[in-house]
C-alpha atoms as a PDB file:
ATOM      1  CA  UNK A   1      16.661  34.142 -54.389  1.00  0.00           C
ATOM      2  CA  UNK A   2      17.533  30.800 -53.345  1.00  0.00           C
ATOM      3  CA  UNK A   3      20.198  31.980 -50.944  1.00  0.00           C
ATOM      4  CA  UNK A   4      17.249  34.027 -49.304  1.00  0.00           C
ATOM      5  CA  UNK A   5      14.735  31.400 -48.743  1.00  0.00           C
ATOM      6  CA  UNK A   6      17.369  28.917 -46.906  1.00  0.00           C
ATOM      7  CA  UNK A   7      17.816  31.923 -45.160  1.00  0.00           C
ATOM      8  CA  UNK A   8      14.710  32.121 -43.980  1.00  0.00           C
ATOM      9  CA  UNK A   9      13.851  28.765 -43.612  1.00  0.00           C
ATOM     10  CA  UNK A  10      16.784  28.636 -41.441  1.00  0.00           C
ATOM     11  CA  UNK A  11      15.893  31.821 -38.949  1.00  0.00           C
ATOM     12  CA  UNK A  12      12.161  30.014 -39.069  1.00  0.00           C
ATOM     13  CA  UNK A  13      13.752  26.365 -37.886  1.00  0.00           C
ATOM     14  CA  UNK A  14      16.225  28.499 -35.506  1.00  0.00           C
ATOM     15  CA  UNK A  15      12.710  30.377 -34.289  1.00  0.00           C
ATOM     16  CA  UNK A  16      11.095  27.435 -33.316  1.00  0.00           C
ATOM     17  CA  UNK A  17      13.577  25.448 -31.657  1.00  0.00           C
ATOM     18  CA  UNK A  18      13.802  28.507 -29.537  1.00  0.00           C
ATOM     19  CA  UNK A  19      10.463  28.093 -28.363  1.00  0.00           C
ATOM     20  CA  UNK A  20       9.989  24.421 -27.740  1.00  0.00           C
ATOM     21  CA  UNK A  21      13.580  24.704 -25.466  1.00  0.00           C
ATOM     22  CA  UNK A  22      11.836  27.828 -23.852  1.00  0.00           C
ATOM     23  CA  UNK A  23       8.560  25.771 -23.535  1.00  0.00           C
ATOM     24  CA  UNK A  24      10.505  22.390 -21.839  1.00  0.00           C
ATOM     25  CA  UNK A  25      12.622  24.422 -20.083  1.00  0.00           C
ATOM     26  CA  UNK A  26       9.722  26.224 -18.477  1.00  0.00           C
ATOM     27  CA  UNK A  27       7.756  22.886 -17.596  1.00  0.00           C
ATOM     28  CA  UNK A  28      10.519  21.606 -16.237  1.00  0.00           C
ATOM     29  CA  UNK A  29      11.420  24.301 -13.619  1.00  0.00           C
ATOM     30  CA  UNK A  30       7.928  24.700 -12.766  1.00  0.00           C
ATOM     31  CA  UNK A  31       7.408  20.758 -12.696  1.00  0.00           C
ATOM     32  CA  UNK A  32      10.123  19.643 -10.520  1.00  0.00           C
ATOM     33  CA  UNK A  33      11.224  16.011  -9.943  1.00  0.00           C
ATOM     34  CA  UNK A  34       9.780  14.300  -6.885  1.00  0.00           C
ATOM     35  CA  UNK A  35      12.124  11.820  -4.967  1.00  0.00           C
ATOM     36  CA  UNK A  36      11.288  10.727  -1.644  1.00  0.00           C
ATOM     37  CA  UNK A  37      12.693   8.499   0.942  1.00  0.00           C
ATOM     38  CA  UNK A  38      10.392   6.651   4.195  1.00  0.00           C
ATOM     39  CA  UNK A  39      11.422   4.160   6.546  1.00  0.00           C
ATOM     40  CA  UNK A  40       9.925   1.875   8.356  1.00  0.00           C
ATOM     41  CA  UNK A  41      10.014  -1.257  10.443  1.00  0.00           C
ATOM     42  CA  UNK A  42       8.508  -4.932  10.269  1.00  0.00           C
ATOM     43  CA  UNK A  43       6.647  -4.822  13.331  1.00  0.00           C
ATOM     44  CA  UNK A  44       3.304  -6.078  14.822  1.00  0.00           C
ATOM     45  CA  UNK A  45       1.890  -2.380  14.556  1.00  0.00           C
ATOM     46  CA  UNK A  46       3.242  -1.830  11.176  1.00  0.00           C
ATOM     47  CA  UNK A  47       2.148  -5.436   9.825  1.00  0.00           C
ATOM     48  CA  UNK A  48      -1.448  -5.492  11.600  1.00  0.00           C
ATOM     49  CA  UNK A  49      -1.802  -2.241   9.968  1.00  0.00           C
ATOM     50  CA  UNK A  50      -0.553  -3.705   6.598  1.00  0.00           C
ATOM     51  CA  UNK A  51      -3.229  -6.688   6.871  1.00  0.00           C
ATOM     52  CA  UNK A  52      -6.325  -3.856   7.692  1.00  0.00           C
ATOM     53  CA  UNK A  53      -5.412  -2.186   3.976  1.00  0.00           C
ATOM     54  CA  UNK A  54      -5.532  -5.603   2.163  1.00  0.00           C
ATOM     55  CA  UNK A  55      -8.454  -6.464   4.055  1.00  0.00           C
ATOM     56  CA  UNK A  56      -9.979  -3.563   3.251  1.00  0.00           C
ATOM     57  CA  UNK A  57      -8.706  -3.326  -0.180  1.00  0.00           C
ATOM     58  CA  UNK A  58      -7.764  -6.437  -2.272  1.00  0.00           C
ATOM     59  CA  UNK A  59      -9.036  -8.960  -0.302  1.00  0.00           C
ATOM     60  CA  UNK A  60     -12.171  -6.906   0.503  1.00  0.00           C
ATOM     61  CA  UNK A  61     -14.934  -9.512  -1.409  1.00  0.00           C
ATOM     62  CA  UNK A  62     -13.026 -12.878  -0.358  1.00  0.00           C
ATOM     63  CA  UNK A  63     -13.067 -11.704   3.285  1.00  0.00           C
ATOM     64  CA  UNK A  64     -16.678 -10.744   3.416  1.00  0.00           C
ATOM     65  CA  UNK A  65     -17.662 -13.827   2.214  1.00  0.00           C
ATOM     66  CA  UNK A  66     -15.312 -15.483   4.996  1.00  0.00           C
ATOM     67  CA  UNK A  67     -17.188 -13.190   7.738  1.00  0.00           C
ATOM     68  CA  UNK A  68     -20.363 -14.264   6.340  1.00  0.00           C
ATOM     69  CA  UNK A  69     -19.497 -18.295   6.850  1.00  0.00           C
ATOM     70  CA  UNK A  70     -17.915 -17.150  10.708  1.00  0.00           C
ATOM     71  CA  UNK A  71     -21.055 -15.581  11.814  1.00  0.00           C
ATOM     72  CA  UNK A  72     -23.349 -18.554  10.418  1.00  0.00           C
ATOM     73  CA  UNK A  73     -20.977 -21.234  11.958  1.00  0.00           C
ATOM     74  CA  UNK A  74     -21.063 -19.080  15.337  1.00  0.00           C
ATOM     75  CA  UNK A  75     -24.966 -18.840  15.136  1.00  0.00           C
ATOM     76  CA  UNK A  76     -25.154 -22.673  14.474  1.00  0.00           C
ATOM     77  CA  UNK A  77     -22.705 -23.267  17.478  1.00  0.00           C
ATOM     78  CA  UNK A  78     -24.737 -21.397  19.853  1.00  0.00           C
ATOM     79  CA  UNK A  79     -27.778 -23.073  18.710  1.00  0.00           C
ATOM     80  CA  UNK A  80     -26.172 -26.083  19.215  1.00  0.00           C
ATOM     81  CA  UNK A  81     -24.993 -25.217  22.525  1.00  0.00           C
ATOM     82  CA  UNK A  82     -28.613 -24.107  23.583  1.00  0.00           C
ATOM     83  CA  UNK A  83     -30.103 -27.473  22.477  1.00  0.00           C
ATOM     84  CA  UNK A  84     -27.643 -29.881  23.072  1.00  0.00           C
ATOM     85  CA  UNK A  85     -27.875 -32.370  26.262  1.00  0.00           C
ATOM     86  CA  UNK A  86     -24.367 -33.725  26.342  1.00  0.00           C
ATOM     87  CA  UNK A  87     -22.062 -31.117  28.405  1.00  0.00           C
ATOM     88  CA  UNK A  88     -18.647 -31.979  26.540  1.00  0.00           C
ATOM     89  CA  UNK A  89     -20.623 -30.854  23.150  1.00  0.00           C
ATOM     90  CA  UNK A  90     -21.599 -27.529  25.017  1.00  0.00           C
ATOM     91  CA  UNK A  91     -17.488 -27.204  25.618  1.00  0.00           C
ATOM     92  CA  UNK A  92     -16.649 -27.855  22.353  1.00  0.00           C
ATOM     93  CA  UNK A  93     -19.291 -25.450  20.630  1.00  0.00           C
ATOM     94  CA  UNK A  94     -18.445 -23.121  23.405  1.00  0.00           C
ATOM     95  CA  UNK A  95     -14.459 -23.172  22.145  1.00  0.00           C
ATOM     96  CA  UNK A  96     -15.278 -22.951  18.606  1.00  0.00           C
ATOM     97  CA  UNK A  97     -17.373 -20.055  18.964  1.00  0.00           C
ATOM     98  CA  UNK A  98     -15.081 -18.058  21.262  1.00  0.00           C
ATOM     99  CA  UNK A  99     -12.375 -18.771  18.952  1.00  0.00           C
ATOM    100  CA  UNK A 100     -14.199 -17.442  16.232  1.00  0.00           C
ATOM    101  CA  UNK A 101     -15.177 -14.188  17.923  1.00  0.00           C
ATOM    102  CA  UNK A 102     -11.318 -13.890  18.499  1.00  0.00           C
ATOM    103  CA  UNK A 103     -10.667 -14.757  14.535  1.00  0.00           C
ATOM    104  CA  UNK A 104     -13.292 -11.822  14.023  1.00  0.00           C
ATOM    105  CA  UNK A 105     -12.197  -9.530  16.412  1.00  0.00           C
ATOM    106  CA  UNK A 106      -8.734  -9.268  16.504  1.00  0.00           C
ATOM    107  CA  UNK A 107      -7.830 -11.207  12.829  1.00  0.00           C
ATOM    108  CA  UNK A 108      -5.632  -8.100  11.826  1.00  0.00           C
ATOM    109  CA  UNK A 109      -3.248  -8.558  14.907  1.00  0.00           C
ATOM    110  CA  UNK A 110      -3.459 -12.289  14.248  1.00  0.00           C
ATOM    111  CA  UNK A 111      -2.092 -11.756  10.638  1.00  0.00           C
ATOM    112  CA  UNK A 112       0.187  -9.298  11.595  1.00  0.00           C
ATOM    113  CA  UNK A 113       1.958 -11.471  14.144  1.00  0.00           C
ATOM    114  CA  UNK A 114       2.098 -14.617  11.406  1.00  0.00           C
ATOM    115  CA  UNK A 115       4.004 -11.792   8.816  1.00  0.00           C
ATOM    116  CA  UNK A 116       6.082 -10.475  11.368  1.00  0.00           C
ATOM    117  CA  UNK A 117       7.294 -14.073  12.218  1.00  0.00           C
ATOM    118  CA  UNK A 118       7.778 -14.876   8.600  1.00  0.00           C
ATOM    119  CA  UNK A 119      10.168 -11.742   8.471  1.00  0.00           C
ATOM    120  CA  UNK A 120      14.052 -12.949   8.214  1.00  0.00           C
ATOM    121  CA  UNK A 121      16.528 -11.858  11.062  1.00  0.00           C
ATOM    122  CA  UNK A 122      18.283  -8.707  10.158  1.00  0.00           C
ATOM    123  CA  UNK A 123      15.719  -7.186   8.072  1.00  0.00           C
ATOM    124  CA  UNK A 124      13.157  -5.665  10.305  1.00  0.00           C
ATOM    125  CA  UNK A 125      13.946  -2.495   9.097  1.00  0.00           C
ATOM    126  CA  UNK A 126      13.075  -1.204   5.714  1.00  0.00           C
ATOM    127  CA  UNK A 127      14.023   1.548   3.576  1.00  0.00           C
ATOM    128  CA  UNK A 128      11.684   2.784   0.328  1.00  0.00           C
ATOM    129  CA  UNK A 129      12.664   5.250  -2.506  1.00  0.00           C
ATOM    130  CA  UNK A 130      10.434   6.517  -4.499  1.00  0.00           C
ATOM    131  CA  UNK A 131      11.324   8.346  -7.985  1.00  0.00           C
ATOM    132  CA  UNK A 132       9.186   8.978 -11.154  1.00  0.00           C
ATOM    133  CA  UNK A 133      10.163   5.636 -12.555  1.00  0.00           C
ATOM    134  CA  UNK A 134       9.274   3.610  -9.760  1.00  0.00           C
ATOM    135  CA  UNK A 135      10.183   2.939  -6.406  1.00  0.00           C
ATOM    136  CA  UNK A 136      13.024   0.594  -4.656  1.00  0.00           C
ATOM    137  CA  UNK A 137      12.692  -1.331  -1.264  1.00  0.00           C
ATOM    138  CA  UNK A 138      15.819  -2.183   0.494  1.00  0.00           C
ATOM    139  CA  UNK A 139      16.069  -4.602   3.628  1.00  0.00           C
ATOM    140  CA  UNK A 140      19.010  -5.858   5.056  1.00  0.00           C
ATOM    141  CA  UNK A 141      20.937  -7.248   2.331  1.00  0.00           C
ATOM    142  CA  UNK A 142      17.980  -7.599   0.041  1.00  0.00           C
ATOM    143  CA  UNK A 143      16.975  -5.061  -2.500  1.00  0.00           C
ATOM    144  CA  UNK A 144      13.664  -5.013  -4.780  1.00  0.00           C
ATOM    145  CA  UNK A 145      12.294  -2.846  -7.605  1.00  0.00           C
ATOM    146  CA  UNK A 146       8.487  -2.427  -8.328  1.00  0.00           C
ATOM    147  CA  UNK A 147       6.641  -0.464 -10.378  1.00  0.00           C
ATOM    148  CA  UNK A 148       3.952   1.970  -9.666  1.00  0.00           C
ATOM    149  CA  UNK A 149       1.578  -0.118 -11.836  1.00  0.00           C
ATOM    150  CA  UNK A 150       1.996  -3.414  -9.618  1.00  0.00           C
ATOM    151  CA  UNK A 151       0.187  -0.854  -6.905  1.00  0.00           C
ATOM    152  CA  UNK A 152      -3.405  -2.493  -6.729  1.00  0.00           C
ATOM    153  CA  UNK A 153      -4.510   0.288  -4.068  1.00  0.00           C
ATOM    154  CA  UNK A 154      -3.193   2.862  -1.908  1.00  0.00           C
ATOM    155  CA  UNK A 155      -4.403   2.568   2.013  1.00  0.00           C
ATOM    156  CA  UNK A 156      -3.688   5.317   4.668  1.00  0.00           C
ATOM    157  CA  UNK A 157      -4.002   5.098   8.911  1.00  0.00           C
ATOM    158  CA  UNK A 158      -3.031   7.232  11.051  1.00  0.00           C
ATOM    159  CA  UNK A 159       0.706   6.686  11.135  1.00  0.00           C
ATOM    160  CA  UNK A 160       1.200   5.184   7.951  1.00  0.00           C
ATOM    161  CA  UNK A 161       0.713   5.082   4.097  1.00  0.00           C
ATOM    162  CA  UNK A 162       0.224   1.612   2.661  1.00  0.00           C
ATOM    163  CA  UNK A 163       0.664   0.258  -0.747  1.00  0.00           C
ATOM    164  CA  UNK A 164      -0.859  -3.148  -1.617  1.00  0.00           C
ATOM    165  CA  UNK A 165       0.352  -5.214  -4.161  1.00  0.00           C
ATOM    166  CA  UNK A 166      -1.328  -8.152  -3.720  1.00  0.00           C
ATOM    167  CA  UNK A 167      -3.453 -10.432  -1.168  1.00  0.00           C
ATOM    168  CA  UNK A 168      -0.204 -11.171   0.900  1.00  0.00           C
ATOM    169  CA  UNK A 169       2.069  -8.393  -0.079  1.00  0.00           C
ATOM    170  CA  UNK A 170       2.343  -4.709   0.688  1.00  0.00           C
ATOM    171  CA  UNK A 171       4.540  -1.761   1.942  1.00  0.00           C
ATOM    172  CA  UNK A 172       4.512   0.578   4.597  1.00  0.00           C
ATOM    173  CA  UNK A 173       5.383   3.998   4.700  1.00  0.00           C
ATOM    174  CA  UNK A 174       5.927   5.760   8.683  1.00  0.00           C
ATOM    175  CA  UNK A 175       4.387   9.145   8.235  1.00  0.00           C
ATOM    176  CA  UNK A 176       7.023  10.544  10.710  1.00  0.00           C
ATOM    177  CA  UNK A 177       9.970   9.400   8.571  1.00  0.00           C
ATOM    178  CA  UNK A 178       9.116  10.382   5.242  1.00  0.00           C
ATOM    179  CA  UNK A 179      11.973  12.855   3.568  1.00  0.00           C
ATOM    180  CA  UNK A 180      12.420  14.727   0.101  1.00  0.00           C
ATOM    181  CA  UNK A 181       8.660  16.685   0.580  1.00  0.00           C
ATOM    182  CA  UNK A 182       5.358  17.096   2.734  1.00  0.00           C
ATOM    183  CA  UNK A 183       2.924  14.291   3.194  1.00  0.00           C
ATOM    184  CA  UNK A 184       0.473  16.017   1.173  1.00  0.00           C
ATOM    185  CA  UNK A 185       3.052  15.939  -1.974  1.00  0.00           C
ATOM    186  CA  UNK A 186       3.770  12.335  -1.338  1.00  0.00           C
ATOM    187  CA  UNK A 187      -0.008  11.280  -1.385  1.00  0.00           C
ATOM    188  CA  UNK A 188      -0.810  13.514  -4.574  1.00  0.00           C
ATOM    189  CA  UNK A 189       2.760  11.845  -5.762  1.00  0.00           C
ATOM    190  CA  UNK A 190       1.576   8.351  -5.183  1.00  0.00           C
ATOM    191  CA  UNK A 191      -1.817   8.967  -6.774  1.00  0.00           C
ATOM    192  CA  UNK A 192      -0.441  10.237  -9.546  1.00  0.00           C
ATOM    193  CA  UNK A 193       2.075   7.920 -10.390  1.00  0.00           C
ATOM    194  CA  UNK A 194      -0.517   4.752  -9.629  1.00  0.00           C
ATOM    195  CA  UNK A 195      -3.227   6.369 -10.924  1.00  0.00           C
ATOM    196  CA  UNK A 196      -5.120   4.591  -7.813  1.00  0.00           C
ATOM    197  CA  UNK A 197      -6.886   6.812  -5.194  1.00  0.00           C
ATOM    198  CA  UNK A 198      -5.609   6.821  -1.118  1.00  0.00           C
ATOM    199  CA  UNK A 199      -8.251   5.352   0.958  1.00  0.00           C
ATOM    200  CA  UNK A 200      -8.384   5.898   4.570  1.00  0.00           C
ATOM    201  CA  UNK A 201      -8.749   2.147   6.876  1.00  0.00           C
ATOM    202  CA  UNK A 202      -9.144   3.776   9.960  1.00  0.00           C
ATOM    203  CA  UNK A 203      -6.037   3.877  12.859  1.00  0.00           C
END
């Protein structure tokens, strides 16, 4: 009698470990692994495009309240300039508030050239692969490893797919060069992994 419950104790245990290698088996070949490769390079287009998505992401709060202190100093300049007698103040105000207006209009481009003239000779070009773990950034000699939850938010334009990981830091992704899957499997990838939705800055 004894001999006859190991026995079946041991076609139960035998049973089961069938079915959990049948069930993880399964999952696996219907969940795949996802590894993709993008490349990209360091310049102004890339970087002004990298400075829209932290503007528009991480540094979305600090840089309203900087546009709200540009358009009061440019008000106060031109009412200065309308009721001032002395023409060199009119100049002055006039400067300020012009360069201002540039500061407001074109302050991604303006970033965007500072970064790309902060980036070291020889690594303009950069390489990103991504795997379930994380994802590695090589340029030039240099290689780094993040994680996907140093990802504060994921940005998209037209060309490219952004990830911001902090006020002054980011990556880009060229749409055109991404390899291992379709851009629609890299952005549900990305989303998964950082558990951070894609939001769309505009071109």
């Amino acid at each position: 009698m004894e001999f006859k419950r190991n026995l079946r104790e041991s076609f139960l245990l035998l049973c089961w470990s069938v079915v959990i290698l049948s069930t993880i088996k399964e999952k696996t070949m219907r969940e795949p692994i996802m590894n993709f490769t993008c490349q990209s390079l360091y310049r102004q287009k890339e970087l002004t495009a990298l400075s829209r998505a932290m503007r528009k992401t991480v540094r979305k709060k600090s840089d309203r309240n900087i546009q709200v202190l540009e358009w009061g100093s440019i008000a106060l300049g031109i009412a200065v300039v309308l009721t001032t007698k002395q023409t060199w103040v009119r100049w002055l105000d006039s400067a300020a508030i012009l360069l201002l207006l540039v500061v407001l209009v074109w302050g991604d481009a303006i970033n965007g050239f500072a970064a790309r003239m902060m980036v070291p000779k020889g690594e303009e070009t950069v390489t990103i692969s991504f795997s379930p773990e994380g994802y590695t950034v090589e340029s030039g000699a240099s290689v780094t490893q993040w994680s996907y939850e140093q990802v504060l938010a994921l940005a998209e334009t037209q060309d490219y797919i952004l990830l911001v990981q902090g006020p002054k830091e980011g990556e880009i992704c060229k749409k055109a060069a991404l390899q291992g899957g379709t851009l629609e499997e890299f952005r549900n990838f990305l989303q998964e992994k950082t558990q951070k939705n894609i939001l769309n800055v505009g071109r």
